[in-house]
Protein backbone atom coordinates (compact mmCIF):
# COMPACT_ATOMS: atom_id res chain seq x y z
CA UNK A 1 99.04 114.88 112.28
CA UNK A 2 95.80 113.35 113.66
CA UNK A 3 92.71 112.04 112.45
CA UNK A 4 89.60 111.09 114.29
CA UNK A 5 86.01 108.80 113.32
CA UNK A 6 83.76 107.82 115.61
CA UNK A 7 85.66 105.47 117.53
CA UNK A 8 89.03 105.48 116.18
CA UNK A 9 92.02 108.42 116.79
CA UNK A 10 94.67 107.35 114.15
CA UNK A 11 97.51 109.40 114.92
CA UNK A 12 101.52 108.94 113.97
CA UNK A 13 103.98 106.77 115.86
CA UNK A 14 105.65 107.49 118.30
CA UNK A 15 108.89 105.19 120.19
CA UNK A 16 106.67 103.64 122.56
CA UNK A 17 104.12 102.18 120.38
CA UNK A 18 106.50 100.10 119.39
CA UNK A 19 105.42 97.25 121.34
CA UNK A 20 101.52 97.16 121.06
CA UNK A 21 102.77 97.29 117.23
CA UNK A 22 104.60 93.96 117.76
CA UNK A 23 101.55 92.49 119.71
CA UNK A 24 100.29 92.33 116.34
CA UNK A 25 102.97 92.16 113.90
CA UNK A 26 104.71 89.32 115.37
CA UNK A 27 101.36 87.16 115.31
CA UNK A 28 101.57 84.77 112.36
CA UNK A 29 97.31 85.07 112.17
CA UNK A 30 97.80 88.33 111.73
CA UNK A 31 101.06 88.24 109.14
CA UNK A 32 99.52 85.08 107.23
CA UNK A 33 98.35 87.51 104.40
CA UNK A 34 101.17 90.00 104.35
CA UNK A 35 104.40 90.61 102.31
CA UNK A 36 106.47 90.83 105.39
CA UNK A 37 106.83 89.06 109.45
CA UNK A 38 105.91 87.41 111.81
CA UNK A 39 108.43 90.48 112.81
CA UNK A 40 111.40 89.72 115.53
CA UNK A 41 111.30 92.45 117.91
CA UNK A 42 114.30 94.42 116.37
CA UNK A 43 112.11 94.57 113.24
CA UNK A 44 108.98 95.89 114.76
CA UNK A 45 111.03 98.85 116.55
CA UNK A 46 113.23 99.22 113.35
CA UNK A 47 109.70 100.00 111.74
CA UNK A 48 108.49 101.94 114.30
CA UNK A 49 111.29 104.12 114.04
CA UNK A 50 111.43 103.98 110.07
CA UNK A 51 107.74 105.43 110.59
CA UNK A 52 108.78 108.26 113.22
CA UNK A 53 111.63 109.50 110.30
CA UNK A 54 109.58 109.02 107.23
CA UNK A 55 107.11 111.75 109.31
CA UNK A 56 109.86 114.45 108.96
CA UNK A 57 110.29 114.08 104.82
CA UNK A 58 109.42 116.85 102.85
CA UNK A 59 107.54 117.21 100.57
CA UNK A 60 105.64 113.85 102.49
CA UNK A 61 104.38 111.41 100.38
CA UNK A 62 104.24 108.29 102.93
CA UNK A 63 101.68 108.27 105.90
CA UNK A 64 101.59 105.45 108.48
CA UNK A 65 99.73 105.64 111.59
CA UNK A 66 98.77 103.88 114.71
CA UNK A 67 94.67 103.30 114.92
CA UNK A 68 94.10 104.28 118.85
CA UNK A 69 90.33 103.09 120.22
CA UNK A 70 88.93 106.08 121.91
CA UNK A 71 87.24 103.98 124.62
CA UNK A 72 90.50 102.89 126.76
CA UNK A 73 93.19 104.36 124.45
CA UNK A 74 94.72 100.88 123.05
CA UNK A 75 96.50 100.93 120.16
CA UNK A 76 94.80 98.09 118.32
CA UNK A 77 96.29 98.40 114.45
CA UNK A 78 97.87 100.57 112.12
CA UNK A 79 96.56 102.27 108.72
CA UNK A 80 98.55 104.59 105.80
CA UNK A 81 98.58 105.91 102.71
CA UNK A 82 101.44 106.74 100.06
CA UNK A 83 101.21 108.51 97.36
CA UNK A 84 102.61 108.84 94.12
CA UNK A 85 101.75 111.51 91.88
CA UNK A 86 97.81 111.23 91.41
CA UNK A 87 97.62 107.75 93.04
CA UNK A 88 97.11 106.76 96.21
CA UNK A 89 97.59 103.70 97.83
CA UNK A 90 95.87 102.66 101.58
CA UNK A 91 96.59 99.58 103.91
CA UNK A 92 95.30 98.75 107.23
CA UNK A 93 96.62 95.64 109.60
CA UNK A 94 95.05 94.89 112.59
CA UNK A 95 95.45 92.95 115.76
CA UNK A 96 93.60 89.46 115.46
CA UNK A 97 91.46 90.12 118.89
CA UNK A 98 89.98 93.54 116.59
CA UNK A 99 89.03 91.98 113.38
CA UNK A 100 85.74 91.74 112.66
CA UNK A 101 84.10 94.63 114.42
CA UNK A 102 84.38 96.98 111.65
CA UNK A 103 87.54 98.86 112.54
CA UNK A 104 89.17 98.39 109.20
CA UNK A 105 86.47 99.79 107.20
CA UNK A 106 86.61 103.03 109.58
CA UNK A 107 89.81 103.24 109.08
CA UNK A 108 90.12 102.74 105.18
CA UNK A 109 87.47 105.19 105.06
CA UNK A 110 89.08 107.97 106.65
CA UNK A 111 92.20 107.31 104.85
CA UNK A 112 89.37 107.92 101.97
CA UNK A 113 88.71 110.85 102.92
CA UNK A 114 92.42 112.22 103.93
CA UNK A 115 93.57 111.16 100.64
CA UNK A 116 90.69 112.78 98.20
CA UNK A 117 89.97 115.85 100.50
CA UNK A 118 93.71 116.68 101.89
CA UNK A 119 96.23 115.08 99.43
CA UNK A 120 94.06 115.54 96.39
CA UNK A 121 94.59 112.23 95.26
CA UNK A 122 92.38 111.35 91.97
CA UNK A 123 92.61 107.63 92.14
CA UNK A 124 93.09 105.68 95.59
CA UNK A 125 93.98 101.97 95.39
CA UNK A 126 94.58 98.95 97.73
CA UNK A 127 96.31 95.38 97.29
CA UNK A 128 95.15 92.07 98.94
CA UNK A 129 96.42 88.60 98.65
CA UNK A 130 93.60 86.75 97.25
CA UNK A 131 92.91 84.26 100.43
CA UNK A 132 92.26 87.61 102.63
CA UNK A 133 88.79 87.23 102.37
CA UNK A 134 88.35 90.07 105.57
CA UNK A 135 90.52 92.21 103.31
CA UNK A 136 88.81 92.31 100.45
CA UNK A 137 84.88 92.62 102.24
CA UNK A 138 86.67 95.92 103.18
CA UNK A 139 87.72 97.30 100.34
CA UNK A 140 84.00 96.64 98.83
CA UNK A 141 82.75 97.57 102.07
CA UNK A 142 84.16 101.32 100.87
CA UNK A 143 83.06 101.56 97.73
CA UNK A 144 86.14 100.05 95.78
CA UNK A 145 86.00 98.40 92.63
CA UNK A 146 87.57 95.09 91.57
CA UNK A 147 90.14 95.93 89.06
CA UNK A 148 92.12 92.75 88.49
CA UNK A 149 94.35 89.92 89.63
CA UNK A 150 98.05 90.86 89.90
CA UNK A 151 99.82 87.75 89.25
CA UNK A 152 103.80 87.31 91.42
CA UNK A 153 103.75 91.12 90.95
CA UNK A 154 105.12 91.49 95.12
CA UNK A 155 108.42 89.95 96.35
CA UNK A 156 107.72 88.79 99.74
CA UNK A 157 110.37 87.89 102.70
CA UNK A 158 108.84 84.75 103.19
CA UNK A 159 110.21 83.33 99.67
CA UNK A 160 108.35 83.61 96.66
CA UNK A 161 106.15 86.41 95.11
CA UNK A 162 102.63 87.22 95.56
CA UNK A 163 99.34 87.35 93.93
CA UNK A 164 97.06 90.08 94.93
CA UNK A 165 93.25 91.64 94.01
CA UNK A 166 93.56 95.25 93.47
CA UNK A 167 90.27 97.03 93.83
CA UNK A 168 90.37 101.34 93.60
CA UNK A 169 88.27 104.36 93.86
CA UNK A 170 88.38 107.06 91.97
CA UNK A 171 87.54 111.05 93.41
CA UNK A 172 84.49 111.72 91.39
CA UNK A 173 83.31 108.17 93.02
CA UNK A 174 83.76 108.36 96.26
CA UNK A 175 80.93 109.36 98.64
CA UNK A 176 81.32 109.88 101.98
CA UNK A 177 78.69 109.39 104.62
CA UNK A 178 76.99 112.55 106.13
């Protein structure tokens, strides 16, 4: 399974990504915000691999991919979408040297578009912790709304729970670009 914007190719994993993955996952910039890492390097292949067999489930409910820039082929984040019944939910994480250039919102836009126009999704949602100021700009960036404030609804394996902003999108909202 591929997909392709204008400067992205997000594609599935595959064994050897497994270390431009842990370029970014083991970075504690780029794991402040999230509910798991700085990853060892046994955890960023175990989740490359976890990736590689959750490809083969049937019926598929769980996409994760590996955001490729089509100018010199680098594997510069990764972006999914799982679904559960007529929910969807995206993330995106990034390495630290890519932020800010507007790769996310490409991204979270084509999983947009994968999950209203393939999956037939009617309500899309995302999660971020309410400090991820980046995160958030790109979730409004796409047209998501600001739903509420999830209080210590996440376990995380740094100790403690976490607070999160969900924003969503529903099918008859969302309006991709021509």
């Amino acid at each position: 399974m591929r997909l392709e914007t204008n400067r992205l190719v997000i594609r599935e994993f595959v064994p050897e990504d497994w270390e431009s993955v842990h370029r970014y996952a083991s970075d504690p910039k780029v794991t402040r915000y999230t509910l798991w890492g700085p990853n060892t390097e046994e955890e960023t292949k175990d989740y490359v691999a976890g990736m590689e067999a959750m490809q083969q489930k049937e019926p598929r409910t769980h996409y994760e991919w590996a955001v490729i820039r089509k100018t010199d082929g680098e594997l510069i984040g990764g972006c999914g979408i799982n679904v559960s019944g007529s929910n969807g939910e995206i993330g995106y994480c990034f390495h630290a040297d890519h932020w800010g250039k507007g790769y996310a919102s490409e991204c979270a836009k084509a999983m947009l578009e994968f999950g209203f126009r393939q999956l037939g999704v009617h309500r899309i949602y995302a999660t971020c912790r309410p400090e991820n100021i980046g995160s958030e700009r790109v979730m409004q960036k796409i047209g998501m709304q600001k739903e509420g404030y999830l209080r210590e609804h996440m376990p995380t394996n740094k100790g403690g729970f976490a607070n999160s902003w969900l924003y969503s999108i529903l099918s008859h909202e969302y309006m991709p670009e021509s």
